[in-house]
N, C-alpha and C. Protein backbone atom coordinates (compact mmCIF):
# COMPACT_ATOMS: atom_id res chain seq x y z
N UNK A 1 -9.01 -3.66 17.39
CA UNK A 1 -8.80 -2.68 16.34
C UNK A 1 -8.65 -3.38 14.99
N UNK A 2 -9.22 -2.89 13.96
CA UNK A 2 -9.24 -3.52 12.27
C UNK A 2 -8.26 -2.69 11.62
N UNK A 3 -7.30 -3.08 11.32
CA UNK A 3 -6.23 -2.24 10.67
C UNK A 3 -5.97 -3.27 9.28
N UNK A 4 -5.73 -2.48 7.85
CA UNK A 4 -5.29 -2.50 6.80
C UNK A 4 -4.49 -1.55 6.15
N UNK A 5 -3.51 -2.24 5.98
CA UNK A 5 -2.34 -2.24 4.99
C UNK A 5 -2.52 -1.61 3.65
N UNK A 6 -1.91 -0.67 2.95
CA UNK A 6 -1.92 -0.67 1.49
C UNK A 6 -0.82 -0.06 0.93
N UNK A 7 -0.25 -1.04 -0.02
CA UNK A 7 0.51 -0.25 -1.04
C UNK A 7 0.49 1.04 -1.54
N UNK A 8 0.92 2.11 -2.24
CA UNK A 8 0.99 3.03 -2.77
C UNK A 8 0.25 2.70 -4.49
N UNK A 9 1.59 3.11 -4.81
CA UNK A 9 1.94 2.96 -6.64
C UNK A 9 1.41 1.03 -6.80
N UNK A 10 0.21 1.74 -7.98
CA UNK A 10 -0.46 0.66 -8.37
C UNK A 10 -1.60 -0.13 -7.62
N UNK A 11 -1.61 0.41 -6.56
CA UNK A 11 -2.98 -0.09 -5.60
C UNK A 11 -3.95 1.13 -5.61
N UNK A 12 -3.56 2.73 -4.99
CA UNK A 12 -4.39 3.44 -4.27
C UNK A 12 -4.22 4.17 -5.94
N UNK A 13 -2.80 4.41 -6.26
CA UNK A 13 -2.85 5.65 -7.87
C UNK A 13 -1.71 4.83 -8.97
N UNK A 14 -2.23 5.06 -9.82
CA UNK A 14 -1.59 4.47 -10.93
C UNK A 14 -0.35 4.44 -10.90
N UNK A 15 0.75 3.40 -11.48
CA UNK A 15 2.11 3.62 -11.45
C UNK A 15 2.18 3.76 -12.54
N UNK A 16 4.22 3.95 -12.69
CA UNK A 16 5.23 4.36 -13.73
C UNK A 16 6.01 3.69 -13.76
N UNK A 17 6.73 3.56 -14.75
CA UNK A 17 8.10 3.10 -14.67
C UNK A 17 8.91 3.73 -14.58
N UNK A 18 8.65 5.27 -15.08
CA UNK A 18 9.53 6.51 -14.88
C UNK A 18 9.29 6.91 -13.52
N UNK A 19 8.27 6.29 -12.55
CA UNK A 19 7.91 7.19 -11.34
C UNK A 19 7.08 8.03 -11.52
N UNK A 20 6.31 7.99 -10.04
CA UNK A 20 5.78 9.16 -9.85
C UNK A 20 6.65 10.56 -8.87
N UNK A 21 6.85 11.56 -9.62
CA UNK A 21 7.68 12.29 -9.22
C UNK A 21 7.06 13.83 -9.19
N UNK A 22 5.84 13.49 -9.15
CA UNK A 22 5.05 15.16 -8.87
C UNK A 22 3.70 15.23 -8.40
N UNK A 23 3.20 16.27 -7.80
CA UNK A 23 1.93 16.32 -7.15
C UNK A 23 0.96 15.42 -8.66
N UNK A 24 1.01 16.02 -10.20
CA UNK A 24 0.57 16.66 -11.30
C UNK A 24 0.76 15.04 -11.66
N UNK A 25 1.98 14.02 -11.52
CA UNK A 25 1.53 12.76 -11.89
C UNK A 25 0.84 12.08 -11.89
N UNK A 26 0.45 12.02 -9.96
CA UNK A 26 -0.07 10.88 -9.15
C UNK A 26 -1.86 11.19 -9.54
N UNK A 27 -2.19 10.06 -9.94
CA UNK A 27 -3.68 10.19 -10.52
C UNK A 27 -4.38 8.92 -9.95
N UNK A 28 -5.55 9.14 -8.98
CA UNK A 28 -5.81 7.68 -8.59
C UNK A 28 -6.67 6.89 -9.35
N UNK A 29 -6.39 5.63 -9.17
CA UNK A 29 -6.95 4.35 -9.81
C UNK A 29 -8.86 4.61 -9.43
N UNK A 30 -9.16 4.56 -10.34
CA UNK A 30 -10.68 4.97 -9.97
C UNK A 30 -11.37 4.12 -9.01
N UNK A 31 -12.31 4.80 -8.39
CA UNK A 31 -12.65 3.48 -6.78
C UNK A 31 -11.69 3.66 -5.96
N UNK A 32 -10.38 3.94 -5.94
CA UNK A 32 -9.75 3.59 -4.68
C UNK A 32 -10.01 4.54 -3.61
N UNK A 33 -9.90 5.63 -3.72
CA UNK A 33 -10.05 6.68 -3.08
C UNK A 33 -11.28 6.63 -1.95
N UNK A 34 -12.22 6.27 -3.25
CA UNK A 34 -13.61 5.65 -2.01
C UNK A 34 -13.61 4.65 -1.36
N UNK A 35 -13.13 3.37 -1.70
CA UNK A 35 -12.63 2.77 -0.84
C UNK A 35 -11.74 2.73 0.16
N UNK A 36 -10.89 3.61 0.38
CA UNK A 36 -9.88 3.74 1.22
C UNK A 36 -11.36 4.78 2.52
N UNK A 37 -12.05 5.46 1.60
CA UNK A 37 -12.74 5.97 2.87
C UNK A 37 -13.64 5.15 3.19
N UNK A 38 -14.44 4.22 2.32
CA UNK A 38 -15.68 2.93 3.02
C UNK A 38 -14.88 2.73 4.20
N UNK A 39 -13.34 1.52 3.77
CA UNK A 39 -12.90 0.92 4.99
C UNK A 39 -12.66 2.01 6.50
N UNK A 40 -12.28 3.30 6.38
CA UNK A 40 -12.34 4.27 7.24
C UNK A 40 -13.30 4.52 8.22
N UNK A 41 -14.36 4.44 7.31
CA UNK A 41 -15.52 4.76 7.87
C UNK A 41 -16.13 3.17 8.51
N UNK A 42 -16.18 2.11 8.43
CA UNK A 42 -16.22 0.69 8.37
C UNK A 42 -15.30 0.13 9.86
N UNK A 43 -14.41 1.49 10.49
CA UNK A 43 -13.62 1.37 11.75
C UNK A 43 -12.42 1.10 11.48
N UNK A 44 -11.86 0.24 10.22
CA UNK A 44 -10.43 0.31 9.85
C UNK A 44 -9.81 1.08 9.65
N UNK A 45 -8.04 1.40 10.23
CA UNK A 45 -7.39 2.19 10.36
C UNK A 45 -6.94 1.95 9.52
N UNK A 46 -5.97 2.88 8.77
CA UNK A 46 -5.46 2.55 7.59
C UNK A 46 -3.87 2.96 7.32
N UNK A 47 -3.10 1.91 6.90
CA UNK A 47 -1.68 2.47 6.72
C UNK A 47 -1.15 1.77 5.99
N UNK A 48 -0.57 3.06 5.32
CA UNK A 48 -0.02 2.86 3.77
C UNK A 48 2.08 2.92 3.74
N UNK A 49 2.50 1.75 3.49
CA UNK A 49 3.39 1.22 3.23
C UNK A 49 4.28 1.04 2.01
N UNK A 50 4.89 2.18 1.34
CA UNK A 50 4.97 1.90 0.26
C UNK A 50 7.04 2.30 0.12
N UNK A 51 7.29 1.46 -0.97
CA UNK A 51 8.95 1.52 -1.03
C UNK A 51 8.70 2.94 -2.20
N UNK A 52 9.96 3.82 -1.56
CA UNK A 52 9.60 5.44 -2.94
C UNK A 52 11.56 5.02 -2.69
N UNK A 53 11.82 4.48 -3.42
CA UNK A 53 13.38 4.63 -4.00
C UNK A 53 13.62 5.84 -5.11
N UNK A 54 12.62 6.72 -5.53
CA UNK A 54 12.57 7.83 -6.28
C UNK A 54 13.63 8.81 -5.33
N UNK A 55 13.51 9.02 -4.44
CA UNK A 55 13.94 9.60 -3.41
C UNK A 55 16.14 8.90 -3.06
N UNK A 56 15.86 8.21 -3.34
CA UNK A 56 17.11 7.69 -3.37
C UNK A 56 18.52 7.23 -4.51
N UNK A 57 16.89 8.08 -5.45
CA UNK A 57 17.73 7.95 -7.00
C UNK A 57 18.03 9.35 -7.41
N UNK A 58 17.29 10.29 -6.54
CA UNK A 58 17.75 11.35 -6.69
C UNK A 58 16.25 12.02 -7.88
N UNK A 59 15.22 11.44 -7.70
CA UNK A 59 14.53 12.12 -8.98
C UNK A 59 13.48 12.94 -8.15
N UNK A 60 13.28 12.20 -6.75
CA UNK A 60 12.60 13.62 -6.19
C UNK A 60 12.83 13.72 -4.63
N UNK A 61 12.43 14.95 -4.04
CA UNK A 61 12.94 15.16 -2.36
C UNK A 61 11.90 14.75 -1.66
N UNK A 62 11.62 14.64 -0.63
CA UNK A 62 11.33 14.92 0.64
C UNK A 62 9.92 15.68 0.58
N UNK A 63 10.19 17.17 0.53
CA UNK A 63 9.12 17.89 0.00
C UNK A 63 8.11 17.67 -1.37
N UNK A 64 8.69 17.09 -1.75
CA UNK A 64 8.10 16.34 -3.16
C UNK A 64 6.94 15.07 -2.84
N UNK A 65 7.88 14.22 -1.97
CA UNK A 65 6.89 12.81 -1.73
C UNK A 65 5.87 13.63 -0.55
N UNK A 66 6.23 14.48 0.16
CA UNK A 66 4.86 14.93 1.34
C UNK A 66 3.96 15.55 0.50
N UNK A 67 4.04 16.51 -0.62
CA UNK A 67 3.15 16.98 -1.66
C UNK A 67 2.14 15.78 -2.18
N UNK A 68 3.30 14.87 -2.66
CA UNK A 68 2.22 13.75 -3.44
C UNK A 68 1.13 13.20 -2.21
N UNK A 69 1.76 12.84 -1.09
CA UNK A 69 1.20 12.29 -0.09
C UNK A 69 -0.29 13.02 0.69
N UNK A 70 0.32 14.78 0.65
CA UNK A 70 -1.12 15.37 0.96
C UNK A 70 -1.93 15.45 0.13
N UNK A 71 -1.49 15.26 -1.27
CA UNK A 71 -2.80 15.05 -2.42
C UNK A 71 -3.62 14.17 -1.90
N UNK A 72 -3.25 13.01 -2.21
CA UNK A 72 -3.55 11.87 -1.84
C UNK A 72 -4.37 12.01 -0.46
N UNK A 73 -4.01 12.33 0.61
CA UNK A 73 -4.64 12.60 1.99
C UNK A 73 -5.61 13.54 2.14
N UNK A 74 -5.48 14.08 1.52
CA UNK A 74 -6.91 15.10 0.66
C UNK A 74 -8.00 14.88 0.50
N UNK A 75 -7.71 13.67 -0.64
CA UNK A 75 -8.58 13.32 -1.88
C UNK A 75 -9.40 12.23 -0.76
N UNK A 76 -9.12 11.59 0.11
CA UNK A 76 -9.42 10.74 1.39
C UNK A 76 -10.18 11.27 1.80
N UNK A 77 -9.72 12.74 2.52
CA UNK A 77 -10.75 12.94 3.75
C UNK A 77 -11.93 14.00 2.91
N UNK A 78 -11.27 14.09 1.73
CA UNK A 78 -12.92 14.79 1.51
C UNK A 78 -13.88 13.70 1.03
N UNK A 79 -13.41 12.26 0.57
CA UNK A 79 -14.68 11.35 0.64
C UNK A 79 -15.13 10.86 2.20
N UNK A 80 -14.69 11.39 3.02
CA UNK A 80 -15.23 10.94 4.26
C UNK A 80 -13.87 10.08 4.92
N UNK A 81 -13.16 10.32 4.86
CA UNK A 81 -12.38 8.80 5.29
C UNK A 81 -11.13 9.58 6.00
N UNK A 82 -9.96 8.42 6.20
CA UNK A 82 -8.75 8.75 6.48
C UNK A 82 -7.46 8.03 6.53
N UNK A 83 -6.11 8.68 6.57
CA UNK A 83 -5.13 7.57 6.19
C UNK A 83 -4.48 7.75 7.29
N UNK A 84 -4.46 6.60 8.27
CA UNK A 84 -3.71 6.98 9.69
C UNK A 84 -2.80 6.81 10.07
N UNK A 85 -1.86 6.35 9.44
CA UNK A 85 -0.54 6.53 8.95
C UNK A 85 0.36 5.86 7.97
N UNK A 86 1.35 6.31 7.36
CA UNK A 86 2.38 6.55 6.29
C UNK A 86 3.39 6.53 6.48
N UNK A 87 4.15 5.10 6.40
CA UNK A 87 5.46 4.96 5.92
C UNK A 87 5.73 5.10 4.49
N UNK A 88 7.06 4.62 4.53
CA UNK A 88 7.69 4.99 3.51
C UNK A 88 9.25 4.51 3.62
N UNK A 89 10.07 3.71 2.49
CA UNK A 89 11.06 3.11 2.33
C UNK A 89 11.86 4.08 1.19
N UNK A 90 13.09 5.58 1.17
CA UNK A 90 13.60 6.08 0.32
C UNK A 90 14.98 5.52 -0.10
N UNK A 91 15.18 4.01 0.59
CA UNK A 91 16.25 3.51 -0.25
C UNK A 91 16.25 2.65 -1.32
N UNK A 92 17.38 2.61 -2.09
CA UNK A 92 17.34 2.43 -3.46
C UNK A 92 17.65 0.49 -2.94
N UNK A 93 16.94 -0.32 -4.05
CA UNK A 93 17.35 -1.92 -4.00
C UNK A 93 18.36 -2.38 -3.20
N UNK A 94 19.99 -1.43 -4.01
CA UNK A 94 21.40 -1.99 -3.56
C UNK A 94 21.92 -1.09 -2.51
N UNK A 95 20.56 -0.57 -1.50
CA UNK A 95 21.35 -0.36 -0.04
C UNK A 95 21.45 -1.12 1.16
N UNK A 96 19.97 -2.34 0.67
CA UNK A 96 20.26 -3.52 1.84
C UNK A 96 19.68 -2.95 3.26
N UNK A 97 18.54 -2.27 2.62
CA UNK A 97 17.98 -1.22 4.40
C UNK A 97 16.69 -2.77 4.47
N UNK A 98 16.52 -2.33 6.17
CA UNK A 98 15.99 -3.20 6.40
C UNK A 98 13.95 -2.89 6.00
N UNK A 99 14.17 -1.73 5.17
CA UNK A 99 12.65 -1.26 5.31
C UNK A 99 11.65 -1.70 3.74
N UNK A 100 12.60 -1.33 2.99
CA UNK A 100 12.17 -1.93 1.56
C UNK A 100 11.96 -3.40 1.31
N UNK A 101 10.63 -3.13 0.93
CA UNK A 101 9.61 -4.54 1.06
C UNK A 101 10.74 -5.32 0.07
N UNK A 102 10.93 -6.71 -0.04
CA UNK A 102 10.17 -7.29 0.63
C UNK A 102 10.60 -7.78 2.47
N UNK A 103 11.55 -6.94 2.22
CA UNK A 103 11.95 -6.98 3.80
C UNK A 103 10.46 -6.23 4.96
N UNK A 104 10.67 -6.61 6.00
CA UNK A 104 9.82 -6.39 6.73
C UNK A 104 9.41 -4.81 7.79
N UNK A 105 10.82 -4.06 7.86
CA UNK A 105 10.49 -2.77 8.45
C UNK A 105 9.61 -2.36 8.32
N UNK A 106 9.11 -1.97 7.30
CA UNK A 106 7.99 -0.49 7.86
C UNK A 106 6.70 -1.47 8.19
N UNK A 107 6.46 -2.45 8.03
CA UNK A 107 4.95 -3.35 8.19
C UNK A 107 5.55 -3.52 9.97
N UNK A 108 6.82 -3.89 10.21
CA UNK A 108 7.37 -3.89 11.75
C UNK A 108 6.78 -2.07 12.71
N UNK A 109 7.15 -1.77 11.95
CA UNK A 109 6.98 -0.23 12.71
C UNK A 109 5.64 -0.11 12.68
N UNK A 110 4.99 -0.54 11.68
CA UNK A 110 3.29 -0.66 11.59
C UNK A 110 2.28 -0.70 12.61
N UNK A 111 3.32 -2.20 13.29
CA UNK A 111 2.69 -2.77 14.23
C UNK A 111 3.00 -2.24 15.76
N UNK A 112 4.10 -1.65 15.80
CA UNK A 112 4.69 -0.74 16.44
C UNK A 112 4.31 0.72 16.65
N UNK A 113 3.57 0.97 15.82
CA UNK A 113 3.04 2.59 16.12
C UNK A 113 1.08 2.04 16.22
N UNK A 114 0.83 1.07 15.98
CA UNK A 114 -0.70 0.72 16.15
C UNK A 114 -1.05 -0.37 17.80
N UNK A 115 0.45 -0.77 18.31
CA UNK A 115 0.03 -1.62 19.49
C UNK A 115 -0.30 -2.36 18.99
N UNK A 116 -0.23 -3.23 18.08
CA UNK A 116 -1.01 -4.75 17.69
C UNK A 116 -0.12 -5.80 16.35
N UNK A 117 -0.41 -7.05 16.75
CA UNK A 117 -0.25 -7.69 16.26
C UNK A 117 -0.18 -7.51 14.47
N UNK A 118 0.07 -8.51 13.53
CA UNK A 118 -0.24 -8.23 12.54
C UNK A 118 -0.64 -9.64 12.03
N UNK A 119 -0.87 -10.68 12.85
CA UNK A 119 -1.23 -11.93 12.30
C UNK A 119 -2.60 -11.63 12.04
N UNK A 120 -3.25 -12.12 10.46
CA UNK A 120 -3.87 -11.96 9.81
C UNK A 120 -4.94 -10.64 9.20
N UNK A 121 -3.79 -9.17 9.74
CA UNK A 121 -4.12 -8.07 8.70
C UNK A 121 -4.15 -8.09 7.48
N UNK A 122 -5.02 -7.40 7.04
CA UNK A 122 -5.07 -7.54 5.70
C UNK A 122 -4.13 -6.35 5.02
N UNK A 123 -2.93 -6.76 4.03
CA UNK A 123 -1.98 -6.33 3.49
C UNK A 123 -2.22 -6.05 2.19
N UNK A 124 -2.33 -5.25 1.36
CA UNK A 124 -2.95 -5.20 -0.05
C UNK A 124 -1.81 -4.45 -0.74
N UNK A 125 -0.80 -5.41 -1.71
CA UNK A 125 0.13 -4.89 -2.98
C UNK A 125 -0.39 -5.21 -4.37
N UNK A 126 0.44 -5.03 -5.29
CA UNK A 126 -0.18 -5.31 -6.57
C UNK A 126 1.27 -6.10 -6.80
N UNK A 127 2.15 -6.22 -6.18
CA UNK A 127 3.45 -6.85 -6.46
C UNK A 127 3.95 -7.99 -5.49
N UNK A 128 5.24 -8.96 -6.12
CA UNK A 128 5.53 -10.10 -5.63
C UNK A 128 5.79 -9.36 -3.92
N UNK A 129 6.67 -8.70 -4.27
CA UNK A 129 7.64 -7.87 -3.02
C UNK A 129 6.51 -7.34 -1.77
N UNK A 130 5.35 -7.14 -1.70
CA UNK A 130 4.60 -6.94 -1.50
C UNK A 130 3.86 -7.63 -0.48
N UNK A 131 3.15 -8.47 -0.89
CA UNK A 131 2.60 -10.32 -0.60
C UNK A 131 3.75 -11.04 0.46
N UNK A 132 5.18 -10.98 -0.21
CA UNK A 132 6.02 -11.91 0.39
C UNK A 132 6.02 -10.81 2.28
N UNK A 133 6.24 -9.67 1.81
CA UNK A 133 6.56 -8.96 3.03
C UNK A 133 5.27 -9.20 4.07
N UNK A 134 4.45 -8.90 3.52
CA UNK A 134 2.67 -9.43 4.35
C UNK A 134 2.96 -10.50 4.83
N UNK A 135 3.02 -11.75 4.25
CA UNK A 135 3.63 -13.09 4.43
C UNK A 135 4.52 -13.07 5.55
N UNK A 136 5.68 -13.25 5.39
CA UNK A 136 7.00 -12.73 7.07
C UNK A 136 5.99 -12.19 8.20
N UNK A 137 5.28 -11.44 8.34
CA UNK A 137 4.87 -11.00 9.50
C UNK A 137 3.62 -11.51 9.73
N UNK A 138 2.95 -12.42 8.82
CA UNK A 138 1.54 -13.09 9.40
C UNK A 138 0.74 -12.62 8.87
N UNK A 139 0.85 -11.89 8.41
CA UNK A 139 -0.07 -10.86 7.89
C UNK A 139 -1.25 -11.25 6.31
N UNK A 140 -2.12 -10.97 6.53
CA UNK A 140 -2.95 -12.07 4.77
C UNK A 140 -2.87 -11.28 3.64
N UNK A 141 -1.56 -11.69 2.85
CA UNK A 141 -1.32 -11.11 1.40
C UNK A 141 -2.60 -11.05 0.61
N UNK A 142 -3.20 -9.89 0.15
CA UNK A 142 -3.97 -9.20 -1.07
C UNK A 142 -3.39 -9.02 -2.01
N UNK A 143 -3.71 -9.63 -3.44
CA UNK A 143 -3.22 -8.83 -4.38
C UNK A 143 -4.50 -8.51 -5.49
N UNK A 144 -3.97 -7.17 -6.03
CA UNK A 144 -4.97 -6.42 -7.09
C UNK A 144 -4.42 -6.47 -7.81
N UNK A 145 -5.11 -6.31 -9.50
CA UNK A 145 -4.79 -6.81 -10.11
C UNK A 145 -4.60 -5.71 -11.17
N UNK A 146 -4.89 -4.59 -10.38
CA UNK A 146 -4.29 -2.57 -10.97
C UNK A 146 -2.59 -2.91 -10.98
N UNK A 147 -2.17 -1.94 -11.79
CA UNK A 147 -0.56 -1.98 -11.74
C UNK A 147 0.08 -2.96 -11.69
N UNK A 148 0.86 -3.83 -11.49
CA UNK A 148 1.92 -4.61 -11.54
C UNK A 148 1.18 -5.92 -11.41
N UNK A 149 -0.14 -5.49 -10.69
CA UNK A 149 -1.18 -7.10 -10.38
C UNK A 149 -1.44 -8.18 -11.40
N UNK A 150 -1.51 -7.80 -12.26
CA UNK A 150 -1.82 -8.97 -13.55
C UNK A 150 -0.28 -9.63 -13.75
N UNK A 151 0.57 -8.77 -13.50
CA UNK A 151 2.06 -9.44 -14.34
C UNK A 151 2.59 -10.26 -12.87
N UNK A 152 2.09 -9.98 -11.93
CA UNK A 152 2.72 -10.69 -10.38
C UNK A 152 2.06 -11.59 -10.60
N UNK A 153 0.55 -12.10 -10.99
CA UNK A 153 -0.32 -13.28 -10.82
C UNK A 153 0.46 -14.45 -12.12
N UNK A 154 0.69 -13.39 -13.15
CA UNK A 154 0.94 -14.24 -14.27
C UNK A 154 2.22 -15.10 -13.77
N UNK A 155 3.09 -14.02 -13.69
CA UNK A 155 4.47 -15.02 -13.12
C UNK A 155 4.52 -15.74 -11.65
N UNK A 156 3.25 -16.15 -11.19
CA UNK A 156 3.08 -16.98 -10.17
C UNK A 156 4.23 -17.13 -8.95
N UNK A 157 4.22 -17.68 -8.25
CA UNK A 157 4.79 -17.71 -6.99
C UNK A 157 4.42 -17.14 -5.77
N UNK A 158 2.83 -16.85 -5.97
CA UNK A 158 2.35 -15.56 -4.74
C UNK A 158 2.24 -17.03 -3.69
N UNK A 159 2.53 -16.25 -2.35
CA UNK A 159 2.45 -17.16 -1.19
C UNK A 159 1.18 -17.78 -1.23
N UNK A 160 0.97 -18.92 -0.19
CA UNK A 160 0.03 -19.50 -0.43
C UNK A 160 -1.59 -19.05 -0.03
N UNK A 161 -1.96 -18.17 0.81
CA UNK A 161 -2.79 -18.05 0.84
C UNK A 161 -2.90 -16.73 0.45
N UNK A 162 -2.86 -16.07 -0.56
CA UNK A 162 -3.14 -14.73 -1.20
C UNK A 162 -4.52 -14.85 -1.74
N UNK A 163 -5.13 -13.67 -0.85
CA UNK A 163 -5.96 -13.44 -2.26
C UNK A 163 -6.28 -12.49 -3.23
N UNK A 164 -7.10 -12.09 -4.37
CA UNK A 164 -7.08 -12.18 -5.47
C UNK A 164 -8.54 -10.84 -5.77
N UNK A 165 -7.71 -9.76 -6.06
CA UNK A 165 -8.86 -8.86 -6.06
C UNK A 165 -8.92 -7.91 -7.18
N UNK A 166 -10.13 -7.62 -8.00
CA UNK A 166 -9.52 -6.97 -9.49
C UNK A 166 -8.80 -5.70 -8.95
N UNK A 167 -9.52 -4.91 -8.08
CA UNK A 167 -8.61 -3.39 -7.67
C UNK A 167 -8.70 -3.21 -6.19
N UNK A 168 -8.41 -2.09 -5.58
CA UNK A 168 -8.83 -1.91 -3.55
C UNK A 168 -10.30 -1.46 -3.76
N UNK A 169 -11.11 -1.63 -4.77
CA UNK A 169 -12.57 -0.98 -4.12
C UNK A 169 -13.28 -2.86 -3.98
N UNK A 170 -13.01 -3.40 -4.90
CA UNK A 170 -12.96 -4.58 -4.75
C UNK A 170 -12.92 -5.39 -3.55
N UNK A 171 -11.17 -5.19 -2.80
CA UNK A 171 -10.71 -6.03 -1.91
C UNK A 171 -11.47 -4.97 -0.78
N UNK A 172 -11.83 -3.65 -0.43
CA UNK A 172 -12.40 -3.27 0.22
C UNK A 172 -14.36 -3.72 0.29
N UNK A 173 -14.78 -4.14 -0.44
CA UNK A 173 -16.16 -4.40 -0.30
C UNK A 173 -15.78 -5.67 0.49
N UNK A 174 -14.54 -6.54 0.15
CA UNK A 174 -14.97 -8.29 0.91
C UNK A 174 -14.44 -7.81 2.14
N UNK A 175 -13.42 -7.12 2.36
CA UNK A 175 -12.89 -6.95 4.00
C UNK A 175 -14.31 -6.44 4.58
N UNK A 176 -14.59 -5.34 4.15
CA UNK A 176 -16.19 -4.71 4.82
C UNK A 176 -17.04 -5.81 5.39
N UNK A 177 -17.27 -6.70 4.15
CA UNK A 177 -18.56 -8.00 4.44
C UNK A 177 -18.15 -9.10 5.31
N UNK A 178 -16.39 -9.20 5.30
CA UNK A 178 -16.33 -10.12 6.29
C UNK A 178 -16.30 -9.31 8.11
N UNK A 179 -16.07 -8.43 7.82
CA UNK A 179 -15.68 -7.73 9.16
C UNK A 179 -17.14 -7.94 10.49
């Protein structure tokens, strides 16, 4: 089985610093969308991993992040594709849960709801927190260079074998060609 990883905010749809906190925010990064369905269609399963501490700050619920999420799951399967499953981390930095990257939970449960390994999946963030968590579990840190990607490369320290992709339609054409 070919399974890939992806960030949320700043990989698949643009981020905030205020958050994304409504269906009406979340706007995707152009290309990703189709790429998330190439790799779909290409036999990779796809699951998206992303920390929403919005939820833990109190700026949005439950029903809020599944809204943003069926946009998003939408906008997928009408290019042909699909997202086969969705975690999600709603605690805030200073709760110390074991799921918010760069800790390892939800990439653990990943591997746990797919039956498989995760040594050398491909993991795709635009952030340090991101990479390092891919990293811990074996997994081959991607980074793009949408959202937070240019300022993570600049301030260096990405693990050692990361690589280096301008956005996911990008890192989706080389996974395709190597597959």
């Amino acid at each position: 089985m070919k399974l890939a990883i992806l960030d949320r905010d700043g990989v698949i749809n643009f981020d905030s610093d205020q958050y994304i906190k409504s269906p009406a925010e979340w706007r995707p990064i152009p290309g990703s969308i189709e790429a998330i369905a190439r790799l779909s269609q290409s036999g990779y399963r796809i699951a998206v991993a992303t920390n929403q501490s919005g939820i833990g700050r109190g700026l949005f619920d439950m029903a809020t992040l599944n809204a943003i999420n069926d946009k998003m799951m939408e906008m997928v399967f009408r290019q042909g594709g699909r997202i086969d499953a969705l975690f999600f981390c709603p605690h805030t930095a200073t709760e110390e849960c074991n799921c918010r990257k760069p800790r390892t939970g939800m990439l653990e449960e990943i591997a746990a709801r797919f039956h498989t390994e995760l040594k050398g999946v491909p993991s795709v963030g635009d952030s340090l927190k991101d990479l390092q968590a891919a990293e811990s579990v074996g997994a081959q840190p991607i980074l793009v260079m949408t959202g937070k990607g240019a300022k993570t490369r600049h301030d260096g320290g990405l693990p050692r074998k990361t690589l280096v992709f301008e956005d996911l339609a990008e890192a989706a054409r080389h996974l395709i060609s190597q597959a």
